[in-house]
Protein backbone atom coordinates (compact mmCIF):
# COMPACT_ATOMS: atom_id res chain seq x y z
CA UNK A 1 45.99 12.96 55.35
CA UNK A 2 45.85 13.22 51.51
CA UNK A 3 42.42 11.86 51.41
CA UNK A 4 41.62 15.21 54.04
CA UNK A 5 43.52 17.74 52.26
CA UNK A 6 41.93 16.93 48.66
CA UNK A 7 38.25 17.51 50.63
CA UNK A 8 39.63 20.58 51.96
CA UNK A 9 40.82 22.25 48.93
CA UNK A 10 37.74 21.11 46.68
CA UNK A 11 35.01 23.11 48.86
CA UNK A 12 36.90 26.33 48.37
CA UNK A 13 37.30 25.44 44.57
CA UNK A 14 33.76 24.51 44.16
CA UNK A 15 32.31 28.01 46.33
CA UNK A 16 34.86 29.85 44.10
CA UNK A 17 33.53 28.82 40.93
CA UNK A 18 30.32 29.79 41.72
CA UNK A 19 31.24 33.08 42.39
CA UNK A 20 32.87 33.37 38.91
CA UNK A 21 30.10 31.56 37.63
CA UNK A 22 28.19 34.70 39.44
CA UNK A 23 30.77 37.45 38.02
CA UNK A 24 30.17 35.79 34.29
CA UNK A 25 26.47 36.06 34.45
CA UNK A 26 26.17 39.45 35.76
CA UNK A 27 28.79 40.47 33.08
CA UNK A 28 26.92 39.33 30.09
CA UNK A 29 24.03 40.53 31.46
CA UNK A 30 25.36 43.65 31.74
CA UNK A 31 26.64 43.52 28.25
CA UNK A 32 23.62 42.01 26.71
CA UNK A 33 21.71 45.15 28.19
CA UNK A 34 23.94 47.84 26.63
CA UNK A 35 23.87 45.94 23.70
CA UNK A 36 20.50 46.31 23.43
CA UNK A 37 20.30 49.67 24.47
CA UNK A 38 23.00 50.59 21.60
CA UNK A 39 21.02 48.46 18.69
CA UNK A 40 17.79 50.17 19.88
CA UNK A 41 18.78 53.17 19.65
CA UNK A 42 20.98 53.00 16.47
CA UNK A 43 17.62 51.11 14.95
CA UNK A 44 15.31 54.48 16.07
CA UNK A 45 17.52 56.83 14.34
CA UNK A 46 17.83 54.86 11.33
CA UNK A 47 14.29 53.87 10.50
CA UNK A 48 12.38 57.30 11.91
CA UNK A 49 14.23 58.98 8.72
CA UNK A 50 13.24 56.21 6.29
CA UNK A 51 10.24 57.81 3.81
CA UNK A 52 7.69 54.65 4.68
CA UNK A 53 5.08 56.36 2.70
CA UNK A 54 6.40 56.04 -1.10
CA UNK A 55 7.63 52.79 -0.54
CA UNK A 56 4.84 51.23 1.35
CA UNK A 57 2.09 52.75 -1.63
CA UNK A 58 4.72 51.32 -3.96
CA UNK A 59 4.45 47.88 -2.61
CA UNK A 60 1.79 45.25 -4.14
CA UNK A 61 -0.09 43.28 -1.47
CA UNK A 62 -0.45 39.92 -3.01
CA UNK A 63 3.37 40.31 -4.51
CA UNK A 64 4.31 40.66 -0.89
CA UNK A 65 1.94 38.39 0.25
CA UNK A 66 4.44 35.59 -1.95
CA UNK A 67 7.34 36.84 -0.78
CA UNK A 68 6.63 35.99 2.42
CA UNK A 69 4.97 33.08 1.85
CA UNK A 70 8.35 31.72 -0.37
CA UNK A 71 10.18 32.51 2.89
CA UNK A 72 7.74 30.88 5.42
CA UNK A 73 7.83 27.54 3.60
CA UNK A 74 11.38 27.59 3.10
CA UNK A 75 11.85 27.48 6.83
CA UNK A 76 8.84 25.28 7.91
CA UNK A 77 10.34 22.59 5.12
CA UNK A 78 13.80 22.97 6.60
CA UNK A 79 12.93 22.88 9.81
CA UNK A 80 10.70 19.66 8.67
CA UNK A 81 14.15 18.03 7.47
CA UNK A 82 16.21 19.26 10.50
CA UNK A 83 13.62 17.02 12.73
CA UNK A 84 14.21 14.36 11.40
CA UNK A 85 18.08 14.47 11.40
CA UNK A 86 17.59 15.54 15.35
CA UNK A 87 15.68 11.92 15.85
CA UNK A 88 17.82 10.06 13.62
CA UNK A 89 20.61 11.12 15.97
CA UNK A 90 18.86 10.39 19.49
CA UNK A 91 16.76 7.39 18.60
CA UNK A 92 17.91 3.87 20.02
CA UNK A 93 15.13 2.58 18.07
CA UNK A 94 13.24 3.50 15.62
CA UNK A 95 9.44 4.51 15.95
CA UNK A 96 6.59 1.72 14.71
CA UNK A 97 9.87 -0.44 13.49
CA UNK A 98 11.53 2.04 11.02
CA UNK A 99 8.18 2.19 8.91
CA UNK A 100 5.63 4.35 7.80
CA UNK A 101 1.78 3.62 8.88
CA UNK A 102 -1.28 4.31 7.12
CA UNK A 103 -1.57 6.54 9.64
CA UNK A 104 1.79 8.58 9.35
CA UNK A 105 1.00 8.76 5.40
CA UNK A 106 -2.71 9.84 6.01
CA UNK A 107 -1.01 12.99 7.97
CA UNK A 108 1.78 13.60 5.86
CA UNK A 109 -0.81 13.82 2.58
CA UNK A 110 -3.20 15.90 5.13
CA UNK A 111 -0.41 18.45 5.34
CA UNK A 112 0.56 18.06 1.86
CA UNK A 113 -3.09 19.38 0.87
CA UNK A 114 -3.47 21.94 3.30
CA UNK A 115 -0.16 23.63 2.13
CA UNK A 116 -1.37 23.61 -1.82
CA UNK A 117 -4.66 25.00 -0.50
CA UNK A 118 -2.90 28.11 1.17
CA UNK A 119 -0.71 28.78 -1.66
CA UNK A 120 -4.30 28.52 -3.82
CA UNK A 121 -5.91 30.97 -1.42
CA UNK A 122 -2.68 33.77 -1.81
CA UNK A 123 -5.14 36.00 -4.07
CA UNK A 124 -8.02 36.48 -1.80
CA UNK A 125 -7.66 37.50 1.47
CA UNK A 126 -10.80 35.63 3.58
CA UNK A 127 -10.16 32.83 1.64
CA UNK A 128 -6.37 33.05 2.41
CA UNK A 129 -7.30 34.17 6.49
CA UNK A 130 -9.48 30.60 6.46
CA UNK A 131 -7.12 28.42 5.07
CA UNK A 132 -4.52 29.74 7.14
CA UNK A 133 -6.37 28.96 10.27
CA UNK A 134 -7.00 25.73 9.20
CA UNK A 135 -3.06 25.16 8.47
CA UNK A 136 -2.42 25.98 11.97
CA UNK A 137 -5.12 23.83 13.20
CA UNK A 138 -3.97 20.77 11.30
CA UNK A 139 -0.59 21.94 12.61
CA UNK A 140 -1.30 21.51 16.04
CA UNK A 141 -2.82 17.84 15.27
CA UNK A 142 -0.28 17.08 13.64
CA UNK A 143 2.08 17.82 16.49
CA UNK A 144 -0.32 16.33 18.64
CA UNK A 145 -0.18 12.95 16.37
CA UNK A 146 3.88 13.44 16.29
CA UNK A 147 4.29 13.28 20.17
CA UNK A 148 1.75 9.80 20.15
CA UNK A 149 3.87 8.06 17.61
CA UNK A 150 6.94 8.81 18.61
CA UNK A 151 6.53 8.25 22.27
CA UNK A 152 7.14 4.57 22.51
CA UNK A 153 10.61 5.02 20.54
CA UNK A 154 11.60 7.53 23.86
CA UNK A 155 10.83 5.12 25.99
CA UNK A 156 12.65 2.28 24.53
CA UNK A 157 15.48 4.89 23.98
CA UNK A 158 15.50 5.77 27.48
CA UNK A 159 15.22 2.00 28.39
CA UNK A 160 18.20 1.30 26.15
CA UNK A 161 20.37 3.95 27.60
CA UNK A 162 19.67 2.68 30.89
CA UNK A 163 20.64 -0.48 30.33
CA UNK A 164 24.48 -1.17 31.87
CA UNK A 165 26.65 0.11 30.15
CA UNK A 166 24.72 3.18 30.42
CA UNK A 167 24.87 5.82 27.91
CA UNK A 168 24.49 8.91 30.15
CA UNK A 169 25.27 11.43 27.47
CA UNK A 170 22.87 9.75 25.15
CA UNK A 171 20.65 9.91 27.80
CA UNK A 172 20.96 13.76 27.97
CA UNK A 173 20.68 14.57 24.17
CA UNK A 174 17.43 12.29 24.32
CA UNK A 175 15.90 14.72 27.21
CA UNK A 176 17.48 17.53 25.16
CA UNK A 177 15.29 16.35 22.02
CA UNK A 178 11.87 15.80 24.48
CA UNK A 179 12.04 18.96 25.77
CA UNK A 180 12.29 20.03 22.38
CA UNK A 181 9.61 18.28 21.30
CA UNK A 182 6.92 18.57 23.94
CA UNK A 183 8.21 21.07 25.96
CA UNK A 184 5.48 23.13 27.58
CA UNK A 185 7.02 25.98 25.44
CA UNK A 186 5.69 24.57 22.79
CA UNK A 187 1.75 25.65 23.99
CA UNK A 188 2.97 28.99 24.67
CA UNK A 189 4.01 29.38 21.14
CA UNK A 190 1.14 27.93 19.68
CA UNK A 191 -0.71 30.04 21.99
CA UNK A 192 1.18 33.46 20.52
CA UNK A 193 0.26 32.29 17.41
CA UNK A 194 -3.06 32.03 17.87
CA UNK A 195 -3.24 35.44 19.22
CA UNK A 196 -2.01 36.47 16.04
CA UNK A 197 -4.01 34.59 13.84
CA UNK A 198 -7.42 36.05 15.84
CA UNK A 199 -6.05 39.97 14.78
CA UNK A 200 -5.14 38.53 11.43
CA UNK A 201 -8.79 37.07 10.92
CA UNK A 202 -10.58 40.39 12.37
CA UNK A 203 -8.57 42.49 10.17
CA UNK A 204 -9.80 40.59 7.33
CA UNK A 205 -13.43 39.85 8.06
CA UNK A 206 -14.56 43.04 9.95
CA UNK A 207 -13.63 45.99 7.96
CA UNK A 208 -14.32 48.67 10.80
CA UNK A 209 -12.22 46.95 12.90
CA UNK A 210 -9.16 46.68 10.24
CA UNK A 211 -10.39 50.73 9.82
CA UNK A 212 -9.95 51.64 13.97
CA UNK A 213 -6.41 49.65 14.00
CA UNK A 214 -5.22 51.59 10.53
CA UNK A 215 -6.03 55.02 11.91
CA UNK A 216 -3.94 54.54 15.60
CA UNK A 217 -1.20 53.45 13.39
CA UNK A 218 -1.27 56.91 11.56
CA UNK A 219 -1.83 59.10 14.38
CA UNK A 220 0.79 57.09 16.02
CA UNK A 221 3.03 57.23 13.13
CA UNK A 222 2.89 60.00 10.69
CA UNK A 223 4.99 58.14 8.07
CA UNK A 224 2.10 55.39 8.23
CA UNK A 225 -0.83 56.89 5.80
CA UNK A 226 -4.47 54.54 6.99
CA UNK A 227 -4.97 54.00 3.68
CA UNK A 228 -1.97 52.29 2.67
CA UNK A 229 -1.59 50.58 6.18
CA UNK A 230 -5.34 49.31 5.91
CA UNK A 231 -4.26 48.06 2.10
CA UNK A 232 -1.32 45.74 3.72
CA UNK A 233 -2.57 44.92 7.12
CA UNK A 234 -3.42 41.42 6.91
CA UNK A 235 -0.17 40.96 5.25
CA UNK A 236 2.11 42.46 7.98
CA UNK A 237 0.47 40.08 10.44
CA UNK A 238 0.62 37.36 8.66
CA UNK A 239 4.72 38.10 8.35
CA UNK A 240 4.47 38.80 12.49
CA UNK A 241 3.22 35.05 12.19
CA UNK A 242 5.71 33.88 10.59
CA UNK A 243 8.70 35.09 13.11
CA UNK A 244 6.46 33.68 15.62
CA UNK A 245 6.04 30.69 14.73
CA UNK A 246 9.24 30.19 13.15
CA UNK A 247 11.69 32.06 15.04
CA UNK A 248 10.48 30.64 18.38
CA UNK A 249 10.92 27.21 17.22
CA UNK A 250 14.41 28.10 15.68
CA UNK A 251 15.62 29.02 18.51
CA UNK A 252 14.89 26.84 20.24
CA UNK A 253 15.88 24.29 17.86
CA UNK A 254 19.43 25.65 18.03
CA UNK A 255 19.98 25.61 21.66
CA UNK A 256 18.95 22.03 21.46
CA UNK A 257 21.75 21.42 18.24
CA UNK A 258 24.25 23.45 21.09
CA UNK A 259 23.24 20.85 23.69
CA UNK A 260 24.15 17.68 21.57
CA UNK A 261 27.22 19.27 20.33
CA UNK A 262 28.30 19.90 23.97
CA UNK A 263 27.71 16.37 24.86
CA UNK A 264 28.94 14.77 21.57
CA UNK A 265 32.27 16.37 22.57
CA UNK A 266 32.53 15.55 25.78
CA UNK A 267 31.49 12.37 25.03
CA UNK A 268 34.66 12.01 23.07
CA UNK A 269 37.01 12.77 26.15
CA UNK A 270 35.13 11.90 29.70
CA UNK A 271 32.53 9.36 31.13
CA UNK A 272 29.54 10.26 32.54
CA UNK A 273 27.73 8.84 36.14
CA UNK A 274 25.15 10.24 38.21
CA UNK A 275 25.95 11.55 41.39
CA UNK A 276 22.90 8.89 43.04
């Protein structure tokens, strides 16, 4: 009888968490919206009265041009460093036996050069566009050469926390880190980048072009003279770039950090079995 009553009184507890797990979404939904709604509208009425026009004539291209570029590495290096923590912490074993290849160096020094060579380029803007589409190429293969090298590490990993006694939250923060990773978000955002890059590089080389996209801007927005606009167009997309690339991937990143803190805690007070 107690056996019955326990599988009686779980189906109504598990039906009505769901609908409070319903009642919670639509709520911060609902929230989120207004939220939105709120900040958009707050951020319309604030920056329509700003004076753009003194302050974007005001404004030095290639001084800007450095700000940015202070602010992109800053994030790309600590997002470099934050990596590797994120392996060091879901690795059974380490990749190629805890040492560097010829290979790993030869990419490291490849990225090394590539990043003095766009800082070089900052004064000239074709030869900065060119050397920042080679940066994100070598990106990409460098990615691309990440995911080879570090694959057999997963696997043992996986192998590892497989092995009785299985390490099921391990298990998870490893899939966490994968998805990460190699996630097919990954090609979307290197795909949103590119998109970016391609206006950045017909700005620069095709000056009628840069001319067409300067003039919508002013007849769109008054407070946006074509001649100052055309002045620090390449610039603004480059910064666009920049929260592409890196905001995507930080925010990602952090969900991933939320997933292995949720597990490392839980780790700490329950076990963890598959329901098959």
């Amino acid at each position: 009888m107690l056996r019955k009553l326990r599988r009686h009184k779980v189906a109504p507890a598990k039906a009505g968490h769901i609908k409070v797990n319903n009642w919670g979404r639509q709520a911060r939904t609902a929230i989120a919206w207004v939220a939105l709604l709120l900040a958009t509208v707050y951020a319309f009425l604030t920056f329509t009265s700003i004076p753009y026009s003194p302050l974007l004539s005001a404004l030095d291209p290639k001084k800007f041009l450095q700000i940015i570029m202070i602010f992109y590495y800053f994030f790309w290096v600590w997002g470099l460093k934050h990596d590797t923590d994120l392996q060091e912490l879901v690795y059974a074993t380490a990749p190629a036996g805890g040492k560097l290849r010829p290979s790993d160096i030869g990419v490291i020094i490849l990225i090394f050069v590539a990043s003095l060579l766009l800082m070089w380029s900052m004064g000239d803007e074709s030869r900065f566009a060119r050397l920042l589409t080679s940066f994100f190429v070598v990106n990409v293969f460098a990615w691309r050469y990440l995911l080879g090298a570090i694959r057999p590490a997963i696997v043992e990993s996986e192998e590892v926390y497989r092995t009785e006694p299985a390490d099921f939250f391990a298990l998870e923060r490893l899939r966490a880190f994968v998805h990460y990773i190699s996630g097919p978000w990954q090609w979307f955002r290197f795909a949103a980048m590119g998109v970016v890059l391609a206006l950045l590089n017909a700005v620069t080389f095709f000056s009628a072009f840069r001319k067409v996209i300067s003039d919508a801007l002013e007849q769109k927005y008054s407070q946006l003279p074509s001649a100052v606009t055309y002045t620090l167009l390449p610039d603004a997309l480059f910064v666009v770039f920049t929260i592409v690339e890196e905001g995507w991937i930080w925010n990602v990143r952090m969900r991933t950090d939320f997933v292995l803190k949720v597990t490392n805690d839980l780790e700490e007070k329950y076990e963890l079995r598959p329901r098959n």
